[in-house]
Protein backbone atom coordinates (compact mmCIF):
# COMPACT_ATOMS: atom_id res chain seq x y z
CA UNK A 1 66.02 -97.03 125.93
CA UNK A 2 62.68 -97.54 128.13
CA UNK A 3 63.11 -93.31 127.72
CA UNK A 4 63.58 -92.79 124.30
CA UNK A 5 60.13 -94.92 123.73
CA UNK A 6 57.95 -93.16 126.03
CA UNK A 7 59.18 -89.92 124.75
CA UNK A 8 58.63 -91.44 121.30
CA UNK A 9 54.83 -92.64 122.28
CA UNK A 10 54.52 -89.03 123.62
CA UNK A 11 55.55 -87.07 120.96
CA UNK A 12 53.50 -89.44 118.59
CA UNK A 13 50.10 -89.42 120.68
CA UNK A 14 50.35 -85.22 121.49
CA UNK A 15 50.66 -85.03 117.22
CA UNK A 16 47.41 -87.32 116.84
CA UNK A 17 45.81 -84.99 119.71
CA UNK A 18 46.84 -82.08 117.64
CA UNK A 19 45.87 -83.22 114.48
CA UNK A 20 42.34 -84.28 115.50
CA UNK A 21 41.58 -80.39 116.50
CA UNK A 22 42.53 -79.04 113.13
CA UNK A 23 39.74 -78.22 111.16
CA UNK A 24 40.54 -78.04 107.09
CA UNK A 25 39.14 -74.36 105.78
CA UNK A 26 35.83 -75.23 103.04
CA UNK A 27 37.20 -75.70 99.45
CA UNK A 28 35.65 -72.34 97.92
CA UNK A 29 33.85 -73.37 94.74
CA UNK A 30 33.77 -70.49 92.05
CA UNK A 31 30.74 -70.11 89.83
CA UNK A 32 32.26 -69.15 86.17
CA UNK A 33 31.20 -65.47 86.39
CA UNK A 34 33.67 -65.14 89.46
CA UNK A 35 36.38 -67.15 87.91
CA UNK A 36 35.34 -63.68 84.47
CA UNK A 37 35.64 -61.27 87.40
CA UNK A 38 38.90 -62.61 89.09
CA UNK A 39 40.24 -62.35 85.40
CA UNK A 40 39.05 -59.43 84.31
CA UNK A 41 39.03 -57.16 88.22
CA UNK A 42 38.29 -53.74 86.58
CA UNK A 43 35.91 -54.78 83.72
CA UNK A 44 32.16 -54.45 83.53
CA UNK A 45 30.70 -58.10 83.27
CA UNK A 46 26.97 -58.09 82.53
CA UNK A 47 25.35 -61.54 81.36
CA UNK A 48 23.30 -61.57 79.00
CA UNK A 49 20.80 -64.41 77.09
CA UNK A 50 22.66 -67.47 75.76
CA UNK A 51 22.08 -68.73 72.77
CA UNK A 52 22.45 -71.74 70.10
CA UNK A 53 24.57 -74.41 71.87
CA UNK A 54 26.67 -71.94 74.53
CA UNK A 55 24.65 -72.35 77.82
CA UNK A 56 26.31 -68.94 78.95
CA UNK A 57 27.03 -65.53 77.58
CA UNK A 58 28.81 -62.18 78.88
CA UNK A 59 29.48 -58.79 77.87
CA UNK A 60 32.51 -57.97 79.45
CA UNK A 61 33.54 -53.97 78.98
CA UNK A 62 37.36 -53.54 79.80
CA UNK A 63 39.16 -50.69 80.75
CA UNK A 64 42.05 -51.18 77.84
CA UNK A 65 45.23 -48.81 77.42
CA UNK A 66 45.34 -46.61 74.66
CA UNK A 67 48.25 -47.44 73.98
CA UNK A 68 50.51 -50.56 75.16
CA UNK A 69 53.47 -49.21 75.03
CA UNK A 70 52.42 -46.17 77.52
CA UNK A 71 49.53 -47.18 79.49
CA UNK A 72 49.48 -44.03 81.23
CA UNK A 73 48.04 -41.65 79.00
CA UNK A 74 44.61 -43.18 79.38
CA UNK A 75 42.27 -45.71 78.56
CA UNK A 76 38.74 -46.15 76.31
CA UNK A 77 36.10 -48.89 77.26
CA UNK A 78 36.81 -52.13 74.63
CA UNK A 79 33.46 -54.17 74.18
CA UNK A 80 34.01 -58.09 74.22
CA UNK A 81 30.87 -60.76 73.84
CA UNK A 82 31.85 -64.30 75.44
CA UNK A 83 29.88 -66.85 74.59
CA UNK A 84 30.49 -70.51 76.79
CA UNK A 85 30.02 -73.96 76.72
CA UNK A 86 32.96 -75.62 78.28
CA UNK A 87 36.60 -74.93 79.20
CA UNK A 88 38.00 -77.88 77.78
CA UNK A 89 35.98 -77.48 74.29
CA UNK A 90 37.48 -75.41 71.14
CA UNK A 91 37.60 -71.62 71.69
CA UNK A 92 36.78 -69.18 68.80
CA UNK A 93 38.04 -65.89 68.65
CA UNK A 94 36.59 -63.67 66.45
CA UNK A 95 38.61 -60.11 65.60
CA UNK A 96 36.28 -58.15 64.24
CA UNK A 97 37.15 -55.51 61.74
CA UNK A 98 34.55 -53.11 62.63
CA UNK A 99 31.86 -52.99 65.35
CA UNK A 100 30.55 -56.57 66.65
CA UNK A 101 27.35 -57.31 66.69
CA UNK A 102 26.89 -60.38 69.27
CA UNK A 103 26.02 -63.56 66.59
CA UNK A 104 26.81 -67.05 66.61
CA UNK A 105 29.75 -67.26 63.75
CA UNK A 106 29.99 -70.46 61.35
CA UNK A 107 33.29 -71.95 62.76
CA UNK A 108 31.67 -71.93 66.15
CA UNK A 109 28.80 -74.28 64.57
CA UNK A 110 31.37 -75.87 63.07
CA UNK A 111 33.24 -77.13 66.92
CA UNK A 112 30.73 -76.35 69.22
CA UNK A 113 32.33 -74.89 71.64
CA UNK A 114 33.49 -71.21 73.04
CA UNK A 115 33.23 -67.76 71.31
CA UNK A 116 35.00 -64.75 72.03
CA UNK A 117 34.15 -61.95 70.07
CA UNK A 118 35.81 -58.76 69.91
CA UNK A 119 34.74 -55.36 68.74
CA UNK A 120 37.85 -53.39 66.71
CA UNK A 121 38.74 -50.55 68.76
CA UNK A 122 37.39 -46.86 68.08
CA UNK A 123 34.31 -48.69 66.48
CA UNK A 124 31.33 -49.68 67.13
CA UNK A 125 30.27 -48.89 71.41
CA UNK A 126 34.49 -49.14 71.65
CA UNK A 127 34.53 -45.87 70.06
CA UNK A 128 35.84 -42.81 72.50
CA UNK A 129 33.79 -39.19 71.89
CA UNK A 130 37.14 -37.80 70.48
CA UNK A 131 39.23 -40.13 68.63
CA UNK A 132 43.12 -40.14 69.43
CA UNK A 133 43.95 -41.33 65.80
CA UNK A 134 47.54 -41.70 66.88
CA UNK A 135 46.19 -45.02 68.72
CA UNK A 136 43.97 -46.48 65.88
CA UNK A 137 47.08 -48.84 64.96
CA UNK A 138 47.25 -52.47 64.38
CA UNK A 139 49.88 -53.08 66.18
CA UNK A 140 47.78 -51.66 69.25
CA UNK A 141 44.60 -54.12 67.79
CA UNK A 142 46.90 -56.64 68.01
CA UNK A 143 48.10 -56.51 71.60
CA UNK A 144 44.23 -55.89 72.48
CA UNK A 145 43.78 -59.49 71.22
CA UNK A 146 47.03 -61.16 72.35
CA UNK A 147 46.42 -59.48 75.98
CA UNK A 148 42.63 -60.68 75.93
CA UNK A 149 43.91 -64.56 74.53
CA UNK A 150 46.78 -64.52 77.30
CA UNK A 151 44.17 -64.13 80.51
CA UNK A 152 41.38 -66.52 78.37
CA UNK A 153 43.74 -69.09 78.36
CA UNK A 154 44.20 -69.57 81.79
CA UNK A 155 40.34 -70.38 82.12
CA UNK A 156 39.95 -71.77 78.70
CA UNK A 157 42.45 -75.03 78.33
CA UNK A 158 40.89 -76.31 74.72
CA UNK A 159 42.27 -75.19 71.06
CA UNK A 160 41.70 -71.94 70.00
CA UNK A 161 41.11 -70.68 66.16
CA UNK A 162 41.21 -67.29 64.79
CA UNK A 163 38.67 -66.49 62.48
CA UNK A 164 37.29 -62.82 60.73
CA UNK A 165 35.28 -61.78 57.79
CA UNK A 166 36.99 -59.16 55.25
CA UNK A 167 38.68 -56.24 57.24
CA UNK A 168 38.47 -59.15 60.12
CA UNK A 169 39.87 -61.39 58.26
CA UNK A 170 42.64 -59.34 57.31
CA UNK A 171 43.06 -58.58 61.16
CA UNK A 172 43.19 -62.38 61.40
CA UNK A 173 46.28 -62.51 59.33
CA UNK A 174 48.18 -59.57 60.67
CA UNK A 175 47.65 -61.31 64.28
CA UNK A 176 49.00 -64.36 63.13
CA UNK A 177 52.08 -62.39 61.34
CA UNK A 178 52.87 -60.72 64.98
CA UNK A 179 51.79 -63.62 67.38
CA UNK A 180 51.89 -67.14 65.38
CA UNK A 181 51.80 -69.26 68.51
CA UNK A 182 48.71 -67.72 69.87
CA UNK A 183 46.28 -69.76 68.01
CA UNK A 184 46.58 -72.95 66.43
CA UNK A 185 44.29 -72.19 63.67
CA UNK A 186 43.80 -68.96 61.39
CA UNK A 187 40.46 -69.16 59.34
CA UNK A 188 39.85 -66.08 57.44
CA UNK A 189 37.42 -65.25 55.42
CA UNK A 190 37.16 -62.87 51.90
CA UNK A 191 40.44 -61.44 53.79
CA UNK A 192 42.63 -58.99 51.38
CA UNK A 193 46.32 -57.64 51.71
CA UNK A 194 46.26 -54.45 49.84
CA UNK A 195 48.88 -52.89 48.19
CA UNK A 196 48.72 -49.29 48.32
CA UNK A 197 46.08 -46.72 48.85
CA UNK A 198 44.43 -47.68 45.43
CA UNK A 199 45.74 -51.22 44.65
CA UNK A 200 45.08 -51.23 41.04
CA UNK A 201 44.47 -55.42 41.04
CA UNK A 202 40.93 -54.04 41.66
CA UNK A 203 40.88 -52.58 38.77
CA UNK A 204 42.29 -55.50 36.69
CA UNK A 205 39.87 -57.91 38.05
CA UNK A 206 36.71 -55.57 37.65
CA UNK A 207 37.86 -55.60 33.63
CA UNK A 208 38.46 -59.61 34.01
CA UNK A 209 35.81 -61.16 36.16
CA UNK A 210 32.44 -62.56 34.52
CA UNK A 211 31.68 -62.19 30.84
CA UNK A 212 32.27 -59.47 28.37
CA UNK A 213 28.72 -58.82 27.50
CA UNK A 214 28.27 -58.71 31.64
CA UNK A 215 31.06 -55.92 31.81
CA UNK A 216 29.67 -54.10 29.03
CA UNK A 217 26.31 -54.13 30.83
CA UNK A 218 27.72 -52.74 34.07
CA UNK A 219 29.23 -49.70 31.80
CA UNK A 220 26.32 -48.84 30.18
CA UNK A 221 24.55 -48.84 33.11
CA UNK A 222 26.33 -46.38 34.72
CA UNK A 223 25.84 -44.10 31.97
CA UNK A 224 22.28 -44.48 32.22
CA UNK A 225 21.95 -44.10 35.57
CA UNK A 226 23.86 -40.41 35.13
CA UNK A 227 21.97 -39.54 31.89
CA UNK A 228 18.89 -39.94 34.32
CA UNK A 229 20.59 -37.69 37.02
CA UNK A 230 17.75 -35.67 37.70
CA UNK A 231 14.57 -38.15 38.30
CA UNK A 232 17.64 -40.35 39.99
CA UNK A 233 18.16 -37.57 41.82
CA UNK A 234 14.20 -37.06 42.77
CA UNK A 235 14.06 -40.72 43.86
CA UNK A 236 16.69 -40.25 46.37
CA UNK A 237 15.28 -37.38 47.89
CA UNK A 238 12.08 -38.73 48.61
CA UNK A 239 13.52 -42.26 49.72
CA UNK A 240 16.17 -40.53 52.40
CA UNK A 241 13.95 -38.10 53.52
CA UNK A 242 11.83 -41.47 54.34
CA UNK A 243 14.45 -42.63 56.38
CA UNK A 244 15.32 -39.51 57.67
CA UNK A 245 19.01 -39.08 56.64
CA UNK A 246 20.88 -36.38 56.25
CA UNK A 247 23.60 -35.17 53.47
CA UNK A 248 25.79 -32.37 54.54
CA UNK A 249 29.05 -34.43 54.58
CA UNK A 250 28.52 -34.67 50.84
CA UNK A 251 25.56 -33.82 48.96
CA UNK A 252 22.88 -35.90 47.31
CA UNK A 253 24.69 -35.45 43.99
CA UNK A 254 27.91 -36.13 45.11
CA UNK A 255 26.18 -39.25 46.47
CA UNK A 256 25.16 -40.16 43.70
CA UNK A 257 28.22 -39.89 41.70
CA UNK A 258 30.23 -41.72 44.13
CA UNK A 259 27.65 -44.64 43.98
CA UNK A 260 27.66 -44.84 40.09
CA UNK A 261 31.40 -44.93 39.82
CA UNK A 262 31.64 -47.73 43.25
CA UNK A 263 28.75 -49.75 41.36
CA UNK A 264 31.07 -51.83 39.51
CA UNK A 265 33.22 -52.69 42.48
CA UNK A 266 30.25 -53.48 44.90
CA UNK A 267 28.32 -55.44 41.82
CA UNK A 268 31.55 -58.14 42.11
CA UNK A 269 31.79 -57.75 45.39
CA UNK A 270 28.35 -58.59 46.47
CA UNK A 271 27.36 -61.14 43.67
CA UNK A 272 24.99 -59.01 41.33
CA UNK A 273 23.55 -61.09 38.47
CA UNK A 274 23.63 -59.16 34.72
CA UNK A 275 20.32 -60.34 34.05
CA UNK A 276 19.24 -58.08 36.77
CA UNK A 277 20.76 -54.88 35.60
CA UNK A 278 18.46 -52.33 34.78
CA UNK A 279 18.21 -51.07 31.01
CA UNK A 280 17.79 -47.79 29.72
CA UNK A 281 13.93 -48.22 29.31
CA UNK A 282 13.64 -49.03 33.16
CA UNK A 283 12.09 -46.28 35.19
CA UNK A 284 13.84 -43.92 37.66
CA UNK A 285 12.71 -45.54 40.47
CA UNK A 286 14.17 -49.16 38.98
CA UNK A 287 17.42 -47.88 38.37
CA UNK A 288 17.56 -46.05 41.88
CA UNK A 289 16.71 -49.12 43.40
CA UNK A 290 19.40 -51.40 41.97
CA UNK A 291 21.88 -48.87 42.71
CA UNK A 292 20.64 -49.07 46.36
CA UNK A 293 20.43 -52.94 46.54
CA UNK A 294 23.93 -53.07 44.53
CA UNK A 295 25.73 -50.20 46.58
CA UNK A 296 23.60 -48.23 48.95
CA UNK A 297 22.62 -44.84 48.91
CA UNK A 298 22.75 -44.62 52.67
CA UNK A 299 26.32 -45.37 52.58
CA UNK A 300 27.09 -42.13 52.15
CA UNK A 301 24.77 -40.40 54.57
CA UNK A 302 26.14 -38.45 57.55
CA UNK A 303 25.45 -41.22 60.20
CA UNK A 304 27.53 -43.63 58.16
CA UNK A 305 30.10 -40.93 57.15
CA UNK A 306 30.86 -40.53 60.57
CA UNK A 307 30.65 -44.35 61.63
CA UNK A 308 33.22 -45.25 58.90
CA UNK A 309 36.10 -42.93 59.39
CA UNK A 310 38.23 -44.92 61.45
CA UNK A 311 37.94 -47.27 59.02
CA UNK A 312 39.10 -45.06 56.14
CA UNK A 313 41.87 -43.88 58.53
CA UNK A 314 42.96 -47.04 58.70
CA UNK A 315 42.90 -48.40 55.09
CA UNK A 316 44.62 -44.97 54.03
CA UNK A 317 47.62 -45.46 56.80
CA UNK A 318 48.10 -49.13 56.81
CA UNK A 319 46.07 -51.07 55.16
CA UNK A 320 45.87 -50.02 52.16
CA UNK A 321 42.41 -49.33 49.52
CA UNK A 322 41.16 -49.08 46.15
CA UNK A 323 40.39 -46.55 43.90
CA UNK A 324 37.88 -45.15 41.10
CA UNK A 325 37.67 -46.05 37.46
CA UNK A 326 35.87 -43.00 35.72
CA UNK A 327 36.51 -43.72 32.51
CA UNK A 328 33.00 -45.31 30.90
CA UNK A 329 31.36 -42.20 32.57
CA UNK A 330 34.49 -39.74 32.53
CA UNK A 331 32.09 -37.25 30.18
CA UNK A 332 29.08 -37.39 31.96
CA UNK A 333 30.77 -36.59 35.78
CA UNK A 334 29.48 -32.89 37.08
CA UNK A 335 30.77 -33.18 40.64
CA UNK A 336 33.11 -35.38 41.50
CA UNK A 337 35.94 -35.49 38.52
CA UNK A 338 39.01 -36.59 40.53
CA UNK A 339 37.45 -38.85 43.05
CA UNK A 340 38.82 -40.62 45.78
CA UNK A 341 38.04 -42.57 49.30
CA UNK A 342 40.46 -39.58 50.84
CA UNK A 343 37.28 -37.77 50.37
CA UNK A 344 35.79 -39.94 52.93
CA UNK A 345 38.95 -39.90 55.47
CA UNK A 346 38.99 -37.75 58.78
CA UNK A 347 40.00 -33.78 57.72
CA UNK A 348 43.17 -32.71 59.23
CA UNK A 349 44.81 -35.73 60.02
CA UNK A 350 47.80 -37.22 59.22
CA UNK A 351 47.47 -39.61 56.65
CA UNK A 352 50.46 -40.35 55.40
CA UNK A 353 50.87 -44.68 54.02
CA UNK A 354 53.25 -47.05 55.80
CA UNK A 355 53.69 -49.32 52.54
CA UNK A 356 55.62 -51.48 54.50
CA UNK A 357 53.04 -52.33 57.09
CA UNK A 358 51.13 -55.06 54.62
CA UNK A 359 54.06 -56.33 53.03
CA UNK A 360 55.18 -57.55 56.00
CA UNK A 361 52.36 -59.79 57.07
CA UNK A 362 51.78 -60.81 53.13
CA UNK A 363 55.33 -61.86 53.23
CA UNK A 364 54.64 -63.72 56.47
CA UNK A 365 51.70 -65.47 56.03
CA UNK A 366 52.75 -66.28 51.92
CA UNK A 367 56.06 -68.21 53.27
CA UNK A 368 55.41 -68.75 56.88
CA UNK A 369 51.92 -69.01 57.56
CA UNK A 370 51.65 -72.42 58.48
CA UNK A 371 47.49 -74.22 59.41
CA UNK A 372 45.87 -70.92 57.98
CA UNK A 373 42.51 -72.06 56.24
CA UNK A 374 41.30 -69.20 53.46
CA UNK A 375 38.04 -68.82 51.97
CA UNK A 376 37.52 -66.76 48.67
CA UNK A 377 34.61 -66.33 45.99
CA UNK A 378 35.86 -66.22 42.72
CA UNK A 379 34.13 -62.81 41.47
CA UNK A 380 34.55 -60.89 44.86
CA UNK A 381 36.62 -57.77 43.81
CA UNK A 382 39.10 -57.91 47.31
CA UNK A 383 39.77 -61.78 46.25
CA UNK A 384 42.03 -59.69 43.66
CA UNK A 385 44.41 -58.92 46.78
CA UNK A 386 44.07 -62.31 48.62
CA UNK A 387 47.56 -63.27 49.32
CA UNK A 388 49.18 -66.56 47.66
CA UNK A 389 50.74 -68.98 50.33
CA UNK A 390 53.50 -70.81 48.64
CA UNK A 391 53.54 -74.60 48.12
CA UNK A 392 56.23 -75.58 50.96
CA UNK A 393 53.73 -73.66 53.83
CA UNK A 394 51.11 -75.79 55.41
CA UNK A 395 47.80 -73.53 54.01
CA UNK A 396 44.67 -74.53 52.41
CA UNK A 397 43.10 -71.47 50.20
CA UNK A 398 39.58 -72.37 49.11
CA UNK A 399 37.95 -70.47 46.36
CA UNK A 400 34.13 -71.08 45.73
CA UNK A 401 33.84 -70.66 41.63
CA UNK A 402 31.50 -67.49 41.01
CA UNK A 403 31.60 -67.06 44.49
CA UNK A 404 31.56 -63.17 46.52
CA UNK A 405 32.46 -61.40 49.52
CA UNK A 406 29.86 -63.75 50.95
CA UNK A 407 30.97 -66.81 50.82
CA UNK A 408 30.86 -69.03 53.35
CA UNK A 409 32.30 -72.86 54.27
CA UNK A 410 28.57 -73.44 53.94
CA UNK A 411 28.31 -72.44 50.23
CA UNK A 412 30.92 -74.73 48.92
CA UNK A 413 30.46 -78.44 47.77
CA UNK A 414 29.96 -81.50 50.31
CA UNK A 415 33.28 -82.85 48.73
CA UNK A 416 34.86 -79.63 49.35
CA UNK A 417 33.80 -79.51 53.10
CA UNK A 418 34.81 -82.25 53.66
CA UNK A 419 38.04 -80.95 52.17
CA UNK A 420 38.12 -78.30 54.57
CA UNK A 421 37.04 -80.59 57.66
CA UNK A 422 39.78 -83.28 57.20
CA UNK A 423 42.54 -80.19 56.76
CA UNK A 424 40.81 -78.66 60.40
CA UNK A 425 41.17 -82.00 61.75
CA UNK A 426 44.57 -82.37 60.51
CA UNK A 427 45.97 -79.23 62.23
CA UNK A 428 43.81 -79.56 65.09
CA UNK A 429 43.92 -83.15 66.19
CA UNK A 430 41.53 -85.82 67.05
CA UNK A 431 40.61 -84.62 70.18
CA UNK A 432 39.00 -82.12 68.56
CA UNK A 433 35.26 -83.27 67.62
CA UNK A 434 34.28 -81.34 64.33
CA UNK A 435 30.61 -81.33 63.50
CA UNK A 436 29.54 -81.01 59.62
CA UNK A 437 27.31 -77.76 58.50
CA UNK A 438 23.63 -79.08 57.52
């Protein structure tokens, strides 16, 4: 027995001795540009100035796969702007529909906490020399958000919201149709679901929205503006030769055309006011510039030809357009007499419409598409596609009366924001702090 406790006492004192010499390794604290880089190994992470209430920001540049499904035949450099304030806070992801331009977005105000903005690829910097339009696909959008969402979440622990303005709001919704659980909150904005390549709701609403005297005015302007081709045509010349564009893509009088018969579209769209329409005794240089305030001459310059074509691509294969009512002006039309936005699609391409594409995420989002916050104006021309969630789904659609593609939480009523802050809340908990819009 005396044995058994001095081998006992031995064994216990030769662990102490043991014990006493081991020396614990340093806990390695990671600043929160090396927890980015341990995320994101192959990226390019450059910080850049912070601003508003994020007290860090990044551009991070990653190396994404053409395509998901194949990751081997090559990759194009995806642009991403993180903006931080705290792990545990709200995170804000923002799909772009086009190229991003780093800005504080409202909902971020709104929660005050993390941003992660995303440029579309093929647009914007995220644009390869030679686009493979085989790759410019939702679906591949899509799993460039879900993929970047997936590795964010391991650093980020707070909610996250989806939010986008037109084509980005319309991204919003087709990532929520494919991956519902990602976010807890969809919030897009002025966001249509188009049917077809020239959804003729356009149409109806342009012949529906405001007054008839209004409508009547648009009309007649555009036959003014085309019975004044030529000193039109001078004040062009003279203003993009100022500004140094060029117009071989289409010419000035194509240009021209094109903006006359868009000008009703964009005049809804963008909340024109009748009393501002030019009338037939205004001078050239009046009439050009409403038409460049309303729709923009430069629009169809060569820089922004070429800038837009994945997005006509895209709207011609999937998600659908609108198209051209030449009837108040059908007689006075010398160049363009069967127009289309084909005309401003990539040449020898395949563009041949998936119709079922949209349908499926309208049919998702209309019977399924549960904490999804809409905003609408009233006169904006896409508001004629917004889709209609059905009573049973768990949706709040907002529509600002004489509202446009504009509109903003900001622009409605303090009764309705508060609406729209007690539905957030709602979806989002109370451990999520909201704070009001001045």
């Amino acid at each position: 027995m005396k044995f058994y406790k001095s081998l006992f006492l031995f064994i216990s004192l030769s662990f102490t001795l043991v014990s006493c010499s081991v020396k614990l390794a340093p806990v390695e604290i990671l600043t929160f540009e090396q927890k980015l880089e341990n995320l994101f190994p192959t990226a390019e992470i450059t910080e850049m100035e912070a601003k508003d209430h994020f007290t860090k920001a990044f551009q991070i540049v990653l190396e994404q796969p053409l395509d998901h499904k194949n990751p081997s035949v090559g990759t194009f450099k995806h642009y991403v702007y993180l903006s931080h304030t705290d792990i545990k806070m709200p995170t804000v992801l923002i799909t772009e529909g086009y190229n991003a331009n780093p800005s504080t977005y409202e909902l971020s105000k709104i929660f005050k906490g993390n941003q992660v903005q995303v440029e579309y690829r093929f647009y914007g910097k995220s644009r390869p020399d030679t686009i493979p339009w085989q790759y410019l696909k939702n679906d591949q959008a899509i799993e460039d958000y879900h993929k970047l969402v997936t590795k964010l979440k391991r650093l980020y622990t707070g909610k996250w919201i989806s939010t986008g303005i037109s084509k980005g709001g319309e991204t919003v919704l087709i990532y929520k149709s494919k991956y519902p659980w990602d976010v807890e909150v969809a919030v897009p904005y002025v966001a249509p679901l188009i049917n077809g390549q020239e959804d003729k709701r356009t149409e109806d609403h342009i012949k529906a929205v405001g007054s008839d005297a209004c409508r009547a005015k648009i009309a007649e302007f555009q036959r003014i503006a085309l019975k004044n081709r030529d000193s039109i045509l001078g004040e062009i010349t003279s203003y993009t030769a100022a500004k140094n564009m060029s117009f071989t893509e289409l010419s000035v009088e194509e240009a021209l055309e094109y903006a006359v018969l868009e000008f009703p579209f964009s005049f809804w769209q963008w909340g024109g006011n009748c009393d501002d329409i030019p009338t037939e005794n205004a001078t050239a240089a009046a009439m050009f510039n409403y038409i460049n305030d309303i729709v923009g001459i430069s629009f169809y310059n060569d820089q922004t030809y070429t800038e837009l074509l994945p997005s006509y691509y895209q709207h011609l294969t999937e998600l659908g357009y609108y198209g051209f009512d030449t009837t108040p002006v059908k007689d006075l039309l010398k160049v363009v007499h069967e127009p289309t936005n084909r005309r401003f699609a990539p040449k020898n391409v395949d563009l041949t419409y998936n119709p079922n594409y949209i349908n499926e995420v309208r049919d998702f989002v209309e019977n399924k598409g549960n904490k999804i916050l809409y905003i609408y104006g009233e006169y904006d021309t896409w508001g004629a596609c917004a889709p209609n969630p059905k009573p049973h789904v768990n949706a709040l659609k907002m529509i600002l009366k004489e509202g446009s593609h504009k509109t903003r939480i900001a622009d409605f009523s303090k009764e309705d924001q508060k609406l729209i802050y007690d539905k957030l809340q709602n979806w989002l908990g109370y451990s999520v702090t909201i704070f009001p819009l001045d």
